[in-house]
N, C-alpha and C. Protein backbone atom coordinates (compact mmCIF):
# COMPACT_ATOMS: atom_id res chain seq x y z
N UNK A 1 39.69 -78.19 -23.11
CA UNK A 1 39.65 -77.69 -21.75
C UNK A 1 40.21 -76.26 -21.74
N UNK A 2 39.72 -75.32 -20.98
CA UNK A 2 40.16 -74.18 -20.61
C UNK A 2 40.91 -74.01 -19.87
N UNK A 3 42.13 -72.65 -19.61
CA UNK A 3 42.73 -72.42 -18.77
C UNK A 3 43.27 -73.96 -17.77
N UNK A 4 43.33 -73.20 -16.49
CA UNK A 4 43.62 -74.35 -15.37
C UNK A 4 43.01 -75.44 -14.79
N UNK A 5 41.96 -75.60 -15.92
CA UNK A 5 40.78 -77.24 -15.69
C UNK A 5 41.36 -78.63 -16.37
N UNK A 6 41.25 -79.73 -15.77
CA UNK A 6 42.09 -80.92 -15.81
C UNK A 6 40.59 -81.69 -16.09
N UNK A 7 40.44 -82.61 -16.95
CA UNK A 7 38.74 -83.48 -17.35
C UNK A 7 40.45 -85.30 -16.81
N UNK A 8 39.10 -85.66 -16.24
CA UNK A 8 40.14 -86.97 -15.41
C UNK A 8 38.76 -87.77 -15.42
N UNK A 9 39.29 -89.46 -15.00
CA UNK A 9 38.22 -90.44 -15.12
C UNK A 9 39.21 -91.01 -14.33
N UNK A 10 38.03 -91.67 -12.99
CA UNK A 10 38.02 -92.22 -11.78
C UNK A 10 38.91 -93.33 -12.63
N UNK A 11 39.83 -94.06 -11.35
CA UNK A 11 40.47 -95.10 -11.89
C UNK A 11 39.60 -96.61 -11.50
N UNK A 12 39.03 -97.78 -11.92
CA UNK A 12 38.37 -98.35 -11.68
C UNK A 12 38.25 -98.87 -10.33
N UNK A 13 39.04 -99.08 -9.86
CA UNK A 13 39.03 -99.60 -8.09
C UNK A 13 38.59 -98.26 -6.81
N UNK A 14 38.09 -97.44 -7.68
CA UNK A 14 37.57 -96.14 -6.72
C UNK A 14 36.34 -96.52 -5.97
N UNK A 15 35.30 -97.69 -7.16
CA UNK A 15 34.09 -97.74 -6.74
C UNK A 15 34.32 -98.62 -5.20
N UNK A 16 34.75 -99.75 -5.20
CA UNK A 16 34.95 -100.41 -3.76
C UNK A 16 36.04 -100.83 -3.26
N UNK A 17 36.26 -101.09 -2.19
CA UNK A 17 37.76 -101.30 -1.39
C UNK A 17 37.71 -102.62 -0.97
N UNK A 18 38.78 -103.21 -0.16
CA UNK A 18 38.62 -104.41 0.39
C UNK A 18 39.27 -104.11 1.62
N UNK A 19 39.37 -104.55 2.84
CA UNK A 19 40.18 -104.26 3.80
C UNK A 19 41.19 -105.25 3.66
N UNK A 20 42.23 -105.94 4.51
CA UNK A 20 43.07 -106.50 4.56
C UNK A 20 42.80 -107.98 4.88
N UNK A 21 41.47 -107.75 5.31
CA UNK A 21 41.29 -109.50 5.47
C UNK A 21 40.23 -109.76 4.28
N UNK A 22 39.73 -108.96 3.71
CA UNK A 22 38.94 -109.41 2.74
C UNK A 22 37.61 -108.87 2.35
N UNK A 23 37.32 -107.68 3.47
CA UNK A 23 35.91 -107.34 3.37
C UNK A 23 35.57 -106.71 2.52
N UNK A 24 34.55 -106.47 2.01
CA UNK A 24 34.13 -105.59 0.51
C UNK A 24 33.81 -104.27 1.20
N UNK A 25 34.16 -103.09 1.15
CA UNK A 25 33.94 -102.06 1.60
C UNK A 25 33.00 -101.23 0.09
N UNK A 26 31.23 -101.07 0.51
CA UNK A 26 31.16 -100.23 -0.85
C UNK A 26 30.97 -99.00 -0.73
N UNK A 27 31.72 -98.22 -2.10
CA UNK A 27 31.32 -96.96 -2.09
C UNK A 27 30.73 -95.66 -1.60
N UNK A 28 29.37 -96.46 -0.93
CA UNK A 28 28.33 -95.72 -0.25
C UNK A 28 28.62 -95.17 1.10
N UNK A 29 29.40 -96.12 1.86
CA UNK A 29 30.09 -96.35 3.08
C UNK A 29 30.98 -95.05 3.87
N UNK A 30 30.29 -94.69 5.12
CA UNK A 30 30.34 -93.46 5.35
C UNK A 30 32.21 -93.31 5.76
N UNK A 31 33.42 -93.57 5.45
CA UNK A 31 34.54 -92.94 6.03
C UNK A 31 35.18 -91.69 6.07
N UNK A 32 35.98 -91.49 6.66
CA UNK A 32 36.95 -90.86 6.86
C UNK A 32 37.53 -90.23 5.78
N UNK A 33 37.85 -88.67 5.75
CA UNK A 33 38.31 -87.90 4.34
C UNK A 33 38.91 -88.78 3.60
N UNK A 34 38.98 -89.24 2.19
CA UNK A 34 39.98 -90.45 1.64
C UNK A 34 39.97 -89.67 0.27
N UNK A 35 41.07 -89.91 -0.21
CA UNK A 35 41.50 -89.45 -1.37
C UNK A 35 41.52 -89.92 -2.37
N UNK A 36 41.40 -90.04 -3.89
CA UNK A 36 41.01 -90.77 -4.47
C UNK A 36 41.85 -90.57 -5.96
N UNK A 37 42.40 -91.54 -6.60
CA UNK A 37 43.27 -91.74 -7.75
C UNK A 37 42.51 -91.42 -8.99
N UNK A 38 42.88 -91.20 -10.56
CA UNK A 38 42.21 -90.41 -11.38
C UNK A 38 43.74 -90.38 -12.27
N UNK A 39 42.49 -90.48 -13.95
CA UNK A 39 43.53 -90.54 -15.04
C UNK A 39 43.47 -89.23 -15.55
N UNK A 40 44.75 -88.69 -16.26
CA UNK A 40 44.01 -87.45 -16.93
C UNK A 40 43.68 -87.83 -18.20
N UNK A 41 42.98 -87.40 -18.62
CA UNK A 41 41.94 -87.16 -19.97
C UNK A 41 42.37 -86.07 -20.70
N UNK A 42 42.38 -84.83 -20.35
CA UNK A 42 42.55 -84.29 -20.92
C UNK A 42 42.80 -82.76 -20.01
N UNK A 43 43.71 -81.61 -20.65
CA UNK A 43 44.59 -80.64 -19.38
C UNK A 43 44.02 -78.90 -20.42
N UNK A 44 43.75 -78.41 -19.86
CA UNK A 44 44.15 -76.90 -20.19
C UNK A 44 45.30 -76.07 -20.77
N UNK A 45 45.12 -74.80 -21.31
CA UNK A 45 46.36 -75.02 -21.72
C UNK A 45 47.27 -74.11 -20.85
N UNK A 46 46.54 -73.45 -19.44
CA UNK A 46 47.54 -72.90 -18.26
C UNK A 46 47.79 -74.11 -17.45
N UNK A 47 47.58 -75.48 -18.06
CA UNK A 47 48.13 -76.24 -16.85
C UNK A 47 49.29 -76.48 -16.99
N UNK A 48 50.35 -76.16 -15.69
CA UNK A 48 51.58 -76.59 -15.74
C UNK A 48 52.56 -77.80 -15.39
N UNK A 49 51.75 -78.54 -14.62
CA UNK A 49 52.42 -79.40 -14.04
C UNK A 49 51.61 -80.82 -14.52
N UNK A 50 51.09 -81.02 -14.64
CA UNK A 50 50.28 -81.83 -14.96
C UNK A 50 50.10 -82.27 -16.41
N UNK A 51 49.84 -83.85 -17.00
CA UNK A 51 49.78 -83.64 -18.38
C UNK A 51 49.07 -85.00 -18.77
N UNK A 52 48.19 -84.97 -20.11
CA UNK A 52 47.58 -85.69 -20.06
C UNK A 52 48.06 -87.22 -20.08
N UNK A 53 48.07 -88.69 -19.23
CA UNK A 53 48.26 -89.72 -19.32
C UNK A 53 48.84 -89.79 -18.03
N UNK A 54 48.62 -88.23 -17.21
CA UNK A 54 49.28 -89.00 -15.38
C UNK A 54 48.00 -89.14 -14.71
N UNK A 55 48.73 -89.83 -13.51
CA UNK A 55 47.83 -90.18 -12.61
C UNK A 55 47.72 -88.97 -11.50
N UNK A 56 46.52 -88.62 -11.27
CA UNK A 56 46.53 -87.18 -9.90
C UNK A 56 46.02 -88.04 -8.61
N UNK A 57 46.17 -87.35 -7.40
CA UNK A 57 45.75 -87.59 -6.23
C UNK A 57 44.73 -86.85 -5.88
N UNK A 58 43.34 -86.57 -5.90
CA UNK A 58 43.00 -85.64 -5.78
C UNK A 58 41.49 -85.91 -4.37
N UNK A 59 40.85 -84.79 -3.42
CA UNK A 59 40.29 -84.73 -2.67
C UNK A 59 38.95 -85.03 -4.03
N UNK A 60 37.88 -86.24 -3.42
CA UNK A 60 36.66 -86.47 -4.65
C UNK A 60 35.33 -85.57 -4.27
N UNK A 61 35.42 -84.67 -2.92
CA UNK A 61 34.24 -84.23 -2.18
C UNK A 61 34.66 -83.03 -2.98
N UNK A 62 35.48 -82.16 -3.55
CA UNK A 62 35.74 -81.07 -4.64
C UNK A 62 35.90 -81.41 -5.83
N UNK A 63 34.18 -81.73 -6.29
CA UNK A 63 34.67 -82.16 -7.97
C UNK A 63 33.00 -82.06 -8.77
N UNK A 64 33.34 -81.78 -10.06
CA UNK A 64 32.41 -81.79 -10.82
C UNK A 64 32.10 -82.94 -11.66
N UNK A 65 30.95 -83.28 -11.87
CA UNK A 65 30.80 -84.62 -12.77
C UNK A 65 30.54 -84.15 -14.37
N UNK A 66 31.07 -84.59 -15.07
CA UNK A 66 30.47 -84.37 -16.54
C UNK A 66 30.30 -85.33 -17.17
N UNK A 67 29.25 -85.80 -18.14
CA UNK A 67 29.00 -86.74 -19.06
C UNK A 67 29.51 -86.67 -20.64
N UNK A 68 30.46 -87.02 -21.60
CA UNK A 68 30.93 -86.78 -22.77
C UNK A 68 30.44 -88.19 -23.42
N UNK A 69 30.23 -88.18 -24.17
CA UNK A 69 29.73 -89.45 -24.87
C UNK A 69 29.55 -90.90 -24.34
N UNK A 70 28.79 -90.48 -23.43
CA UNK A 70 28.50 -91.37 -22.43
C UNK A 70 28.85 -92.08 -21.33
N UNK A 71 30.28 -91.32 -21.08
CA UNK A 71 31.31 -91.51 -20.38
C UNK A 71 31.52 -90.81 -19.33
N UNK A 72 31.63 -91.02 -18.26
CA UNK A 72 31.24 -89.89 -17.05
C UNK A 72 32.46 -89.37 -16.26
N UNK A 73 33.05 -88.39 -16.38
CA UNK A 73 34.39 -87.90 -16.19
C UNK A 73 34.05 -86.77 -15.06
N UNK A 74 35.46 -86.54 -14.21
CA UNK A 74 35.03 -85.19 -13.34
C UNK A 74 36.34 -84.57 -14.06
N UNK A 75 36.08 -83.19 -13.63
CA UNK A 75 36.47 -81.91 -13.63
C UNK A 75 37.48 -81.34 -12.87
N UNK A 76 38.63 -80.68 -12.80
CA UNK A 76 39.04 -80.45 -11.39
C UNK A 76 39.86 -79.22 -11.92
N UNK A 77 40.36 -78.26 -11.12
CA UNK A 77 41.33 -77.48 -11.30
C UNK A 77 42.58 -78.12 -10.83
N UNK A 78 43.48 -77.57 -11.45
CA UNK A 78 45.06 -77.65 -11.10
C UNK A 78 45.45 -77.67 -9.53
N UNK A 79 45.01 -77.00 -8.79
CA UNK A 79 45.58 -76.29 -7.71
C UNK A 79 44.90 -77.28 -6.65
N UNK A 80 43.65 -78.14 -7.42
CA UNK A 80 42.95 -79.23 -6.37
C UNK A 80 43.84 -80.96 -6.09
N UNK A 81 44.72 -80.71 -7.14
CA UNK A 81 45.73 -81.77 -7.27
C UNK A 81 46.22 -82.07 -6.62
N UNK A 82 46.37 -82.72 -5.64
CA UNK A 82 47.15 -83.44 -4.15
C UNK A 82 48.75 -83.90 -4.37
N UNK A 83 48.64 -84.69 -5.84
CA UNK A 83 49.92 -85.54 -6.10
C UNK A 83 50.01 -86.33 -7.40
N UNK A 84 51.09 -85.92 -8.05
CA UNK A 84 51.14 -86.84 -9.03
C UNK A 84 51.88 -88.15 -9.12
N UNK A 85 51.31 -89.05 -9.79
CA UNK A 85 52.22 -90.86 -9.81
C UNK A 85 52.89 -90.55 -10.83
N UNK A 86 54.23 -90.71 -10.51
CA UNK A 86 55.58 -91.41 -11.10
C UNK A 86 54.68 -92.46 -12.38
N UNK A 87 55.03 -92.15 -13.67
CA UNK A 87 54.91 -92.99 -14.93
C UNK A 87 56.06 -93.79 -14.21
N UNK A 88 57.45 -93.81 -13.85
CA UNK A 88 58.21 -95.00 -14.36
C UNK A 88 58.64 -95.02 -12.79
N UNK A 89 58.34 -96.69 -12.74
CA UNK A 89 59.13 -96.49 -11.12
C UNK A 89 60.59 -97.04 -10.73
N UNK A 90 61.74 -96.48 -10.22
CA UNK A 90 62.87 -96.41 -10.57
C UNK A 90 63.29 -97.35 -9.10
N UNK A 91 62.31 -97.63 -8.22
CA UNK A 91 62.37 -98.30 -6.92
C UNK A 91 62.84 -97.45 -5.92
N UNK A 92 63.10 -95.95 -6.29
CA UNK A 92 63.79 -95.20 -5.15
C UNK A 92 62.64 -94.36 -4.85
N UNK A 93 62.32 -93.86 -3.66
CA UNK A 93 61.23 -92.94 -3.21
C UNK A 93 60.24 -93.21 -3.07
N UNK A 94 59.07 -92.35 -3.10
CA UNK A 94 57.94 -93.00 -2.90
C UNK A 94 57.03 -93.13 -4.23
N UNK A 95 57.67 -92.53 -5.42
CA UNK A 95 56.62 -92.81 -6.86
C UNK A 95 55.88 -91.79 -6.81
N UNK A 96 55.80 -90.53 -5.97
CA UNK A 96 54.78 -89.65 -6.12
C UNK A 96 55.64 -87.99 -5.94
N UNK A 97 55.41 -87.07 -6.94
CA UNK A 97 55.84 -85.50 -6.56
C UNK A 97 54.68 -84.89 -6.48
N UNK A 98 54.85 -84.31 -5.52
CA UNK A 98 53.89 -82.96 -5.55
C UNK A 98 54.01 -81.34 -6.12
């Protein structure tokens, strides 16, 4: 990866939701801006905050798709990063820095 580009893969529960009583919400399904979770893969080497094996928060309507060995990953810059997940959760806060 170059510079400030982050290569991430959707986390599996991106494709459908459930609501609270049970409904299958899919993918296709027109809502409300929603944000969407993502592993890193692999980081640049101006990225600073970020590193490969966290989890990002990131907006999915700003993103590039790429295919690597058959594996379909998006793209993102640094600065599109919403939030990172806490690797270890210590029970205090909310598990996420920005």
């Amino acid at each position: 990866m170059l510079n400030d580009r982050l290569l991430v893969e959707l986390d599996s529960d991106a494709a459908e939701r459930r609501t609270g009583a049970g409904i299958l919400i899919p993918p296709t399904a027109a809502m409300g801006k929603r944000l969407a979770w993502a592993s890193v893969v692999a980081a640049g080497e101006h990225v600073r905050q970020v590193k490969v094996g966290d989890r990002v928060l990131f907006d999915p309507e700003d993103r590039a798709e790429v295919e690597v060995s058959g594996s379909t990953y998006l793209l993102l810059r640094e600065k599109d990063v919403h939030g990172v997940a806490e690797p270890r959760a210590t029970g205090e806060g909310t598990g996420l820095y920005l």
